[in-house]
Each structure stands twice: as C-alpha cells, then as structure tokens.
N, C-alpha and C. Protein backbone atom coordinates (compact mmCIF):
# COMPACT_ATOMS: atom_id res chain seq x y z
N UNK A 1 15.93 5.13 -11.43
CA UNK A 1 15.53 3.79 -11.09
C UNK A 1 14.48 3.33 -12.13
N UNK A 2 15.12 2.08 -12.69
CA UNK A 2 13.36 1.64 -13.70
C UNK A 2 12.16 1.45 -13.12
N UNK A 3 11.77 0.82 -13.91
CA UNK A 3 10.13 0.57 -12.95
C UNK A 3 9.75 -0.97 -12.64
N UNK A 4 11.26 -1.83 -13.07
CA UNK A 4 11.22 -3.17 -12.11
C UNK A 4 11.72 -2.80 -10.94
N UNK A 5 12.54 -1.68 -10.68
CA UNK A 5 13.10 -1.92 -9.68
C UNK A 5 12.24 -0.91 -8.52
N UNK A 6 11.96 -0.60 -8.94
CA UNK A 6 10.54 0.67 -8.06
C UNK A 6 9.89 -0.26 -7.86
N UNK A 7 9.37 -1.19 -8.70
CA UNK A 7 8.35 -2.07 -8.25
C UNK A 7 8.94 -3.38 -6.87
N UNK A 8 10.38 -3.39 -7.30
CA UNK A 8 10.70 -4.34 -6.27
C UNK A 8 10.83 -3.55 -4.85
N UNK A 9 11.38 -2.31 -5.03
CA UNK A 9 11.10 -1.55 -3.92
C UNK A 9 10.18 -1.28 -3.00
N UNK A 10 8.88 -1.13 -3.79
CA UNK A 10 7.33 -0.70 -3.26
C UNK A 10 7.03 -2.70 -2.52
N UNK A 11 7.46 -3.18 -3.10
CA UNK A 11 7.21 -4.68 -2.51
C UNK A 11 8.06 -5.00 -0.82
N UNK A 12 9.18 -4.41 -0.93
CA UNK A 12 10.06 -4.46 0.19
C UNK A 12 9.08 -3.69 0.85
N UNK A 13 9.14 -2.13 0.50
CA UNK A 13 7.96 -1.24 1.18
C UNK A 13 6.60 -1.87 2.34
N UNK A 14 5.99 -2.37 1.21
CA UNK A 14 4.66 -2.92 1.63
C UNK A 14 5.15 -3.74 2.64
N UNK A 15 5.88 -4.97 2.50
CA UNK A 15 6.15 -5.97 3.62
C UNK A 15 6.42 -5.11 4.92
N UNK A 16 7.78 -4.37 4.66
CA UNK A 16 7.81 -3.22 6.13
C UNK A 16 7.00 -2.43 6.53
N UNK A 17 5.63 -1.94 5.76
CA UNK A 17 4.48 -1.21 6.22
C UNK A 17 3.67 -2.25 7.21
N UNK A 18 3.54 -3.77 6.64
CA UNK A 18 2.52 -4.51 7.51
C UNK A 18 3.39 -5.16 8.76
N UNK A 19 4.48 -4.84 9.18
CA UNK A 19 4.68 -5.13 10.09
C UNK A 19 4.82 -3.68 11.21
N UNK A 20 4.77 -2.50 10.38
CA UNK A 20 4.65 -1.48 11.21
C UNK A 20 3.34 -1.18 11.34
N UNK A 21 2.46 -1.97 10.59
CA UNK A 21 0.75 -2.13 10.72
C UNK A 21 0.66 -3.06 12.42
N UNK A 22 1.20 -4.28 12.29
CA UNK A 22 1.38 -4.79 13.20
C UNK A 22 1.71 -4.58 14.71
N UNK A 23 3.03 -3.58 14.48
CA UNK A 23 3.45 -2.81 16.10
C UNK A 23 2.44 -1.93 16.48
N UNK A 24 1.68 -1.22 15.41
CA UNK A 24 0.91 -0.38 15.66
C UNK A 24 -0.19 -1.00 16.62
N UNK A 25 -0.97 -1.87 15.75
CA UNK A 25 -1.89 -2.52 16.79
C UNK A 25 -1.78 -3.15 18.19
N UNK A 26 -0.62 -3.42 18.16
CA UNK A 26 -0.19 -4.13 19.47
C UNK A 26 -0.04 -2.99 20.71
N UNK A 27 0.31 -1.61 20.04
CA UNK A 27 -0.04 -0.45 20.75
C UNK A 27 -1.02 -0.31 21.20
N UNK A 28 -1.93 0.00 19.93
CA UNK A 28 -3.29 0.42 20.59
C UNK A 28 -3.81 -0.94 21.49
N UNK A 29 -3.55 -2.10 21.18
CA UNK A 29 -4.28 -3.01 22.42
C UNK A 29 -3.79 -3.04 23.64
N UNK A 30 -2.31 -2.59 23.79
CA UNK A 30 -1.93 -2.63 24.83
C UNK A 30 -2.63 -1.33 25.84
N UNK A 31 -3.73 -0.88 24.94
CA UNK A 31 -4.23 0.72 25.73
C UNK A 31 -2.74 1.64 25.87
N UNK A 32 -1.86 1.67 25.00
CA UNK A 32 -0.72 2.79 25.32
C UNK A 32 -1.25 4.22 25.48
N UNK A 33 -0.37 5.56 26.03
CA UNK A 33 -0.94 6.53 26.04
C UNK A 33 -1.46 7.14 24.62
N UNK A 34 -2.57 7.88 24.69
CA UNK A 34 -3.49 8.06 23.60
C UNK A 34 -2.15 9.10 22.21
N UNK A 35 -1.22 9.58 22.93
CA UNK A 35 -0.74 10.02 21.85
C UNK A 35 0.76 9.17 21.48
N UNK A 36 0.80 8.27 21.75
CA UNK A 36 1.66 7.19 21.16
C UNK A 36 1.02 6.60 20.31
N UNK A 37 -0.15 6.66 20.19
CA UNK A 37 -0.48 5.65 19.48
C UNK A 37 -1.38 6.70 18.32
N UNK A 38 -1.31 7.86 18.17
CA UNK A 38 -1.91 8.70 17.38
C UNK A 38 -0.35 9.34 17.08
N UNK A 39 0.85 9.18 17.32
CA UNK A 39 2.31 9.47 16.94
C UNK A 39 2.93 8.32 15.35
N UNK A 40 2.02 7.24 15.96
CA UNK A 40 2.43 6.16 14.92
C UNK A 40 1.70 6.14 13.95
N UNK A 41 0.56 6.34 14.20
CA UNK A 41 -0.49 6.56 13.17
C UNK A 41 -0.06 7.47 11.92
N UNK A 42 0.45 8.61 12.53
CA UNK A 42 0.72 10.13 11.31
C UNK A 42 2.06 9.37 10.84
N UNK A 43 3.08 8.53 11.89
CA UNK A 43 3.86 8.27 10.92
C UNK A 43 3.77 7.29 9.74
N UNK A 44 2.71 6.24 9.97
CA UNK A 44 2.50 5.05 9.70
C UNK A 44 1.68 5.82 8.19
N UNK A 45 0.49 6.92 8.56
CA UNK A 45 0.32 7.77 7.07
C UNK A 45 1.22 8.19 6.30
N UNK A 46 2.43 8.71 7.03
CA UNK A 46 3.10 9.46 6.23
C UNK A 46 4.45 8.11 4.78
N UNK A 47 4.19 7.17 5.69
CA UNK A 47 5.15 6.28 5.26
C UNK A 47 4.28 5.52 4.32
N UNK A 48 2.25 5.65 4.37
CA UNK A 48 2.04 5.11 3.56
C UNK A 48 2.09 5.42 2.24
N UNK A 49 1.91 6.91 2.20
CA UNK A 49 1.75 8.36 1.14
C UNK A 49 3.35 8.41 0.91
N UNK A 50 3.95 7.78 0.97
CA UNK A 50 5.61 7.96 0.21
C UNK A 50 5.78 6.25 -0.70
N UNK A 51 5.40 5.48 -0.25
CA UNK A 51 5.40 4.13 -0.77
C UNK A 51 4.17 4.35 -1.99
N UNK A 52 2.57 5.02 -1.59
CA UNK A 52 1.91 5.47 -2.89
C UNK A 52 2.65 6.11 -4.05
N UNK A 53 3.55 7.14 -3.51
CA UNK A 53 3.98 7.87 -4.61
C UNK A 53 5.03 7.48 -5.57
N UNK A 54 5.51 6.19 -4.68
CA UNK A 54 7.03 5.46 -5.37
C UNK A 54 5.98 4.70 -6.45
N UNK A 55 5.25 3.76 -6.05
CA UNK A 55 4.19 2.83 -6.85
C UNK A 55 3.43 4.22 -7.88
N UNK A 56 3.07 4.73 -8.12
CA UNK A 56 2.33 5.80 -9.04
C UNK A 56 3.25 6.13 -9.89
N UNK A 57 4.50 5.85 -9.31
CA UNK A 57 5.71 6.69 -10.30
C UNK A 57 6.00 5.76 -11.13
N UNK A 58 5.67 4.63 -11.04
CA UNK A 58 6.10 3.19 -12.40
C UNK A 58 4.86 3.38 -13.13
N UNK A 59 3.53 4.03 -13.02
CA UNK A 59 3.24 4.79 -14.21
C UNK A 59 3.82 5.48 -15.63
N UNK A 60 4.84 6.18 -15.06
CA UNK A 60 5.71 7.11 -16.25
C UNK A 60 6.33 6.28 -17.10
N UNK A 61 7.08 4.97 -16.21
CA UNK A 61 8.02 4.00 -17.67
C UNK A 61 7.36 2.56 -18.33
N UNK A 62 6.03 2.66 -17.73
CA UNK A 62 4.93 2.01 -18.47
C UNK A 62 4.30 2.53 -19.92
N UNK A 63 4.44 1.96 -20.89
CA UNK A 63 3.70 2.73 -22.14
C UNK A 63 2.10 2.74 -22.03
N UNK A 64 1.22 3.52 -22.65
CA UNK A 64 0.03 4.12 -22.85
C UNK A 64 -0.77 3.10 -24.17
N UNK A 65 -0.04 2.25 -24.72
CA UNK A 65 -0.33 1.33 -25.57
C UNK A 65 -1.17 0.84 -25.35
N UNK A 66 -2.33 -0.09 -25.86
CA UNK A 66 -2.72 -1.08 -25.36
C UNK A 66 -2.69 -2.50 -24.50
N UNK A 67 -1.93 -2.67 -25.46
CA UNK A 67 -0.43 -3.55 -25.05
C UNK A 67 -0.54 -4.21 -23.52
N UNK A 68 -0.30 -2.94 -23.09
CA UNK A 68 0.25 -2.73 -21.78
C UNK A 68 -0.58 -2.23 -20.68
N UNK A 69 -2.08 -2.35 -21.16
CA UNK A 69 -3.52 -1.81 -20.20
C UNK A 69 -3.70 -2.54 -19.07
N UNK A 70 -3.22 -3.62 -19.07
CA UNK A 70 -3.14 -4.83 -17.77
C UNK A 70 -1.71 -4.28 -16.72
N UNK A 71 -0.27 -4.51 -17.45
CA UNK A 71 0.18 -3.97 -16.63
C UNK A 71 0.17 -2.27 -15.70
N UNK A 72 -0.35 -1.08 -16.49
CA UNK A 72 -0.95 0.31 -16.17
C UNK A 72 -1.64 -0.08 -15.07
N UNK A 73 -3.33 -1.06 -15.19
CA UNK A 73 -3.64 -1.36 -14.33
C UNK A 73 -3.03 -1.80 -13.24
N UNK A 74 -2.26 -2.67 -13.15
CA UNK A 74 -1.65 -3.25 -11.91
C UNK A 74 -0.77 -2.38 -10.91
N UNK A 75 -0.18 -1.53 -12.01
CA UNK A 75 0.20 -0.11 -11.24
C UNK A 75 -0.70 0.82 -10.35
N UNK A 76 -1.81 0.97 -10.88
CA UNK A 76 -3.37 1.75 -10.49
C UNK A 76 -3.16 1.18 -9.40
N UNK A 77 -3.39 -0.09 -9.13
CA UNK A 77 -4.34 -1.25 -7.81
C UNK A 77 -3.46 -0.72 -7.11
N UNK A 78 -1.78 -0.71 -7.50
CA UNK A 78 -1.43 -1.01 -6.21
C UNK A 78 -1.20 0.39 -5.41
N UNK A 79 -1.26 1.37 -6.56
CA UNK A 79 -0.78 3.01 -5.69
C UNK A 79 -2.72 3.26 -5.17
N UNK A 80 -3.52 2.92 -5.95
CA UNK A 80 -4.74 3.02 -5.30
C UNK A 80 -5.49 2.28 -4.37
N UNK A 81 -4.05 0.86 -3.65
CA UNK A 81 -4.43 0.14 -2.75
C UNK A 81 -3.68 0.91 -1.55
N UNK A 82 -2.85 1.02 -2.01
CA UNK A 82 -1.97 2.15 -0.68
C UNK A 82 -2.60 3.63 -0.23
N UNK A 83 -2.91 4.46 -1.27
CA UNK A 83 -3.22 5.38 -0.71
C UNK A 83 -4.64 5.11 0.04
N UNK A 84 -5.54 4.24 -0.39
CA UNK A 84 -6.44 3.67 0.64
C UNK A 84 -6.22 2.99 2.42
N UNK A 85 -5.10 2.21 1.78
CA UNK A 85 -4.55 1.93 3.68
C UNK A 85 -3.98 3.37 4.41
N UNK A 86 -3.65 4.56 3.32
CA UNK A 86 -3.11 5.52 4.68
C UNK A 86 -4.26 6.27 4.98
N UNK A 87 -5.36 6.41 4.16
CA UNK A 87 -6.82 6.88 4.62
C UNK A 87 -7.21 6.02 5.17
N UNK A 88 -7.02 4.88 5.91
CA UNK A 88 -7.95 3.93 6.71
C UNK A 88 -7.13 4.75 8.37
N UNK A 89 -5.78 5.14 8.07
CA UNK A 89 -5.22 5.39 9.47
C UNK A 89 -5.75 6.93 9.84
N UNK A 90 -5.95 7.43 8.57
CA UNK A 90 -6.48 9.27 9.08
C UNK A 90 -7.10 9.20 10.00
N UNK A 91 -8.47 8.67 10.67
CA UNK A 91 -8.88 9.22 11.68
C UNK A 91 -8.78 8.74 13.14
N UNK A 92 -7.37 7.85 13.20
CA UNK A 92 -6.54 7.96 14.01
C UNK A 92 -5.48 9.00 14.06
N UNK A 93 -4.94 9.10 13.12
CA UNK A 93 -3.68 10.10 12.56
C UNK A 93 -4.26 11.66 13.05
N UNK A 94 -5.60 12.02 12.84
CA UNK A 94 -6.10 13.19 13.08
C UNK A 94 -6.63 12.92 13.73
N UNK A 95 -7.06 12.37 15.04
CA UNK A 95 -7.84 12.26 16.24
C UNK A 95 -9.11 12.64 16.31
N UNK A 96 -9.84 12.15 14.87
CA UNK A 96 -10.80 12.66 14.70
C UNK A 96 -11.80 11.72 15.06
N UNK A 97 -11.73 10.49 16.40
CA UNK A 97 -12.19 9.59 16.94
C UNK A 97 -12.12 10.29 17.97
N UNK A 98 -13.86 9.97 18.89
CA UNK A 98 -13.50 10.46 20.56
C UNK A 98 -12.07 9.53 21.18
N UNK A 99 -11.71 10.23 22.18
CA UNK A 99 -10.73 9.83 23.11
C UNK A 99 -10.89 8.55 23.50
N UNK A 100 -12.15 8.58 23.49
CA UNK A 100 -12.89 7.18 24.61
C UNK A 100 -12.84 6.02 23.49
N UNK A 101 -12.95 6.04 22.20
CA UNK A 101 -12.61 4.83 21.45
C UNK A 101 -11.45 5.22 20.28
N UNK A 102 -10.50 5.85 21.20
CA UNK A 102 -8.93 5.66 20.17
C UNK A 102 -8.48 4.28 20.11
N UNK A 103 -8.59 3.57 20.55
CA UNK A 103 -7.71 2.14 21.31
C UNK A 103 -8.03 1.61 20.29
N UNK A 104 -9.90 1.45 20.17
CA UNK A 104 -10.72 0.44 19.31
C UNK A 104 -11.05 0.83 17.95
N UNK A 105 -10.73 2.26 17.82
CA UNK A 105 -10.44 2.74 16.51
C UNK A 105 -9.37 2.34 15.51
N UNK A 106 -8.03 2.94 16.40
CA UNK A 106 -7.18 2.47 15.79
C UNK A 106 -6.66 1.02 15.17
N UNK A 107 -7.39 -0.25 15.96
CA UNK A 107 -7.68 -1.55 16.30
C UNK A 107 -8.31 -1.64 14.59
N UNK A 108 -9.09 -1.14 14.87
CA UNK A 108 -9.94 -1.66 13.53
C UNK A 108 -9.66 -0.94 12.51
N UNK A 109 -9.00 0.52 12.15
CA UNK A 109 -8.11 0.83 11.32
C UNK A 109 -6.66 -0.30 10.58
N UNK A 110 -6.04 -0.70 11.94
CA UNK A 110 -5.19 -1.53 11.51
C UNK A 110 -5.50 -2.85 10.53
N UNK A 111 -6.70 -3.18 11.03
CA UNK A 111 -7.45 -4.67 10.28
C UNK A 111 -7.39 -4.24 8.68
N UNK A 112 -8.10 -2.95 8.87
CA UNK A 112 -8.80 -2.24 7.30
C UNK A 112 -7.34 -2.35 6.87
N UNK A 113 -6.62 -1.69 7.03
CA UNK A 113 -5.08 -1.50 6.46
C UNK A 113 -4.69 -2.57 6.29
N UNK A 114 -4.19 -3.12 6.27
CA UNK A 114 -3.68 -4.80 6.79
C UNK A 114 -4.24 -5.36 5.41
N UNK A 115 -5.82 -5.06 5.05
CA UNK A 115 -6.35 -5.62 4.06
C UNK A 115 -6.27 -5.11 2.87
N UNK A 116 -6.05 -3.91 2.92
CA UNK A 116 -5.43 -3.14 1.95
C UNK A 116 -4.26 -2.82 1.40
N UNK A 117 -3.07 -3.07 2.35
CA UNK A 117 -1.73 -3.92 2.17
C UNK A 117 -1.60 -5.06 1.55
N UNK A 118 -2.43 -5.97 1.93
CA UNK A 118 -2.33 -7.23 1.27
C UNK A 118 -2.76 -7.72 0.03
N UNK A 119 -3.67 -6.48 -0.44
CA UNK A 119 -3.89 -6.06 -1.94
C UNK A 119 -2.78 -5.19 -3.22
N UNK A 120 -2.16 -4.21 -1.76
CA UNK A 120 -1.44 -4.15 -2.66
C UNK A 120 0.17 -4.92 -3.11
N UNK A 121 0.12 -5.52 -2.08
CA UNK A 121 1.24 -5.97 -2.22
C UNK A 121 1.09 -7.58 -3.43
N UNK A 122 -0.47 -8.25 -3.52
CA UNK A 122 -0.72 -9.06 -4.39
C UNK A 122 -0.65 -8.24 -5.62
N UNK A 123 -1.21 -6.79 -6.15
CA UNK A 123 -0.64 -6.26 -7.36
C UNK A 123 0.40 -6.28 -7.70
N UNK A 124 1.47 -5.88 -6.90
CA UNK A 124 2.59 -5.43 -7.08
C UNK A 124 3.57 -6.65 -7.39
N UNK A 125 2.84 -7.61 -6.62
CA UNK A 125 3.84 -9.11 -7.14
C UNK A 125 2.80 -9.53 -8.91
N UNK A 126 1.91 -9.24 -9.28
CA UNK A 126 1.43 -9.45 -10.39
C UNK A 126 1.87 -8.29 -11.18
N UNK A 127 2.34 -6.78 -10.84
CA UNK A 127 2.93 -6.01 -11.93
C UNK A 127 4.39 -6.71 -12.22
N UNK A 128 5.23 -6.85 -11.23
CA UNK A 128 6.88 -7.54 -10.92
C UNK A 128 6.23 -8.45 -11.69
N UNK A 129 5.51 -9.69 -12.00
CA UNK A 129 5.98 -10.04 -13.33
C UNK A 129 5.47 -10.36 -14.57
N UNK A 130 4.53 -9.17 -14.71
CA UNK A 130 4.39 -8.60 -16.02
C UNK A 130 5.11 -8.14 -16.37
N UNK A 131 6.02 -7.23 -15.53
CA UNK A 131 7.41 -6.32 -16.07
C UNK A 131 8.51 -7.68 -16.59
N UNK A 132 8.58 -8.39 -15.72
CA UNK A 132 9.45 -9.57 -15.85
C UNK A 132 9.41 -9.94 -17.55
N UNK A 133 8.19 -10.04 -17.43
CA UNK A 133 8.20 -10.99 -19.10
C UNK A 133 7.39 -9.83 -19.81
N UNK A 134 7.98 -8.82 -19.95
CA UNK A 134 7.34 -7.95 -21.19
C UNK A 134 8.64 -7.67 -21.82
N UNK A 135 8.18 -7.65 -23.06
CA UNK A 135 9.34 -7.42 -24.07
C UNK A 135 8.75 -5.98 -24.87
N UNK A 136 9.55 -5.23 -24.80
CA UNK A 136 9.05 -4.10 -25.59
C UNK A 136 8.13 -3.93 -27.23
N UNK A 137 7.98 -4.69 -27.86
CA UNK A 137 7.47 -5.21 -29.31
C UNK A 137 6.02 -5.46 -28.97
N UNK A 138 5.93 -7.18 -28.26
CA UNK A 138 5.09 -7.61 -27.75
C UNK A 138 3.73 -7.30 -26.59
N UNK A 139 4.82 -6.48 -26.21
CA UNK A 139 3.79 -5.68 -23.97
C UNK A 139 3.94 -6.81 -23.75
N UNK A 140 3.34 -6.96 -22.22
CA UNK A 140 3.41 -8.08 -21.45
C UNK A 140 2.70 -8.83 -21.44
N UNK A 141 3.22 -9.81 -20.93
CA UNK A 141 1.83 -11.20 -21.07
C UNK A 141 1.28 -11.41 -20.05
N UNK A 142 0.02 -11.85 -20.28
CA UNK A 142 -0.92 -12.06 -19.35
C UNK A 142 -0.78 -12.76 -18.16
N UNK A 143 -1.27 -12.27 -16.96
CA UNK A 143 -1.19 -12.66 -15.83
C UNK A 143 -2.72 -12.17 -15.03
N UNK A 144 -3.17 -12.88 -13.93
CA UNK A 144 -4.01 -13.11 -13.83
C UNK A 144 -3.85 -11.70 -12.27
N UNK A 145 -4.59 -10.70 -12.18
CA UNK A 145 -4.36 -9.74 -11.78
C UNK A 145 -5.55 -9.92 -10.55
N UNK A 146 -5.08 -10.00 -9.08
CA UNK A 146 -5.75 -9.91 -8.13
C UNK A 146 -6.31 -8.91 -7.54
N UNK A 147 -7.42 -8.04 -7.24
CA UNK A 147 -7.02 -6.63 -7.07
C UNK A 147 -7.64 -6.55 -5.43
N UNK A 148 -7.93 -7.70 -4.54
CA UNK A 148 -8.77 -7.81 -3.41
C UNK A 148 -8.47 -9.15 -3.15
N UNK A 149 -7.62 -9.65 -1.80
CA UNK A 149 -6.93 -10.80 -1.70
C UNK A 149 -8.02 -11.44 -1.50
C-alpha cells in the first residue's frame, strides 16, 4: 500500500475511532456495568495502537530530504496524536481508577481522546494533501499544518 493510501486509510480509521470514542462515553454515562465499560476501553486502546502503527508506517515512503520536513512532520502529529488518545484511555483500560470514579474517569478520558482524534485526524487531512501535490523533484508544497485543533 503507498503512503496516500495508508494515509487515506488512517483518515477512515480516525473517523471510526471517534465514533467508537462516542459509544464509549455514552456507556460510561449510562453508569453501565464497570467491566463493560473497561471491555471497550482495552478495545478502543487496542484499535488506537493499530491505526498509530498504520500512520507511523507512511514514515518509510516519505523521503528524509529536506524537501519533505513538513510532510515527515505531519506524519509525526498524526501517529504522535494517536498514540496519545490510546494513553488517554489506559487508565480506564487498566482500571487503574478507583471503582467509585470509573464512570467519571472514563467520561473525561473520552473528552481528552476526542481531542486528540481531532488532531489527528486535522494532520492527516494536511499530510493527504501534501502527498497530493508532491512531485518527486520538487517535495511537497506548502500547506499550513495544524497540529492542535
């Protein structure tokens, strides 16, 4: 797979992460039982740490040029905006919150995530099209790189 199309992938990704950001919370507010909602969590990590690793991997067909230090970056933001939203869910994911505020933990995990999704998914539409308009000779042209919505 190139690394437009990884990148269009990790974009599909992200959109389906914030709406499984979404069910999640609606869990924990609904007070569901404490391990339903620490079930979604490990999955909701595990699905974030596979979408990081797809985004990290359009590293490799990016050149090391100068050139191309803006788009590299935009790659960075967005695998280092993701693996940040699945560390916002760890201490739901590992129940490393008392019992007594899983609900309101997880609650405010989801917010953090949510905001960190929405970062990366603004990189990832600013790498998609740097890739768009880079020509191998030239690198890509400038685009104005958001890294915090």
């Amino acid at each position: 797979m190139m690394a437009l199309d990884r990148v269009r992938e990790v974009r599909r990704l992200v959109s389906a992460r914030l709406s499984d950001v979404d069910a999640w919370a609606e869990v924990a507010a609904a007070q569901s039982p404490t391990l339903v909602v620490i079930d979604q969590a490990v999955d909701l990590r595990r699905t974030l740490a596979d979408v990081a690793y797809l985004a990290r991997s359009v590293l490799e067909d990016v050149p090391t040029t100068p050139a191309w230090n803006e788009t590299r970056l935009a790659a960075a933001v967005v695998a280092s905006s993701l693996d940040a939203a699945g560390h916002t869910v760890s201490p739901v994911a590992t129940a490393l919150c008392r019992q007594d505020d899983l609900h309101a933990t997880a609650q405010l995990s989801a917010g953090v995530t949510r905001r960190f999704l929405a970062a990366a998914a603004a990189a990832a539409a600013d790498l998609q099209g740097l890739l768009e308009h880079a020509s191998s000779d030239a690198g890509p042209g400038r685009q104005h790189l958001w890294v915090v919505p």
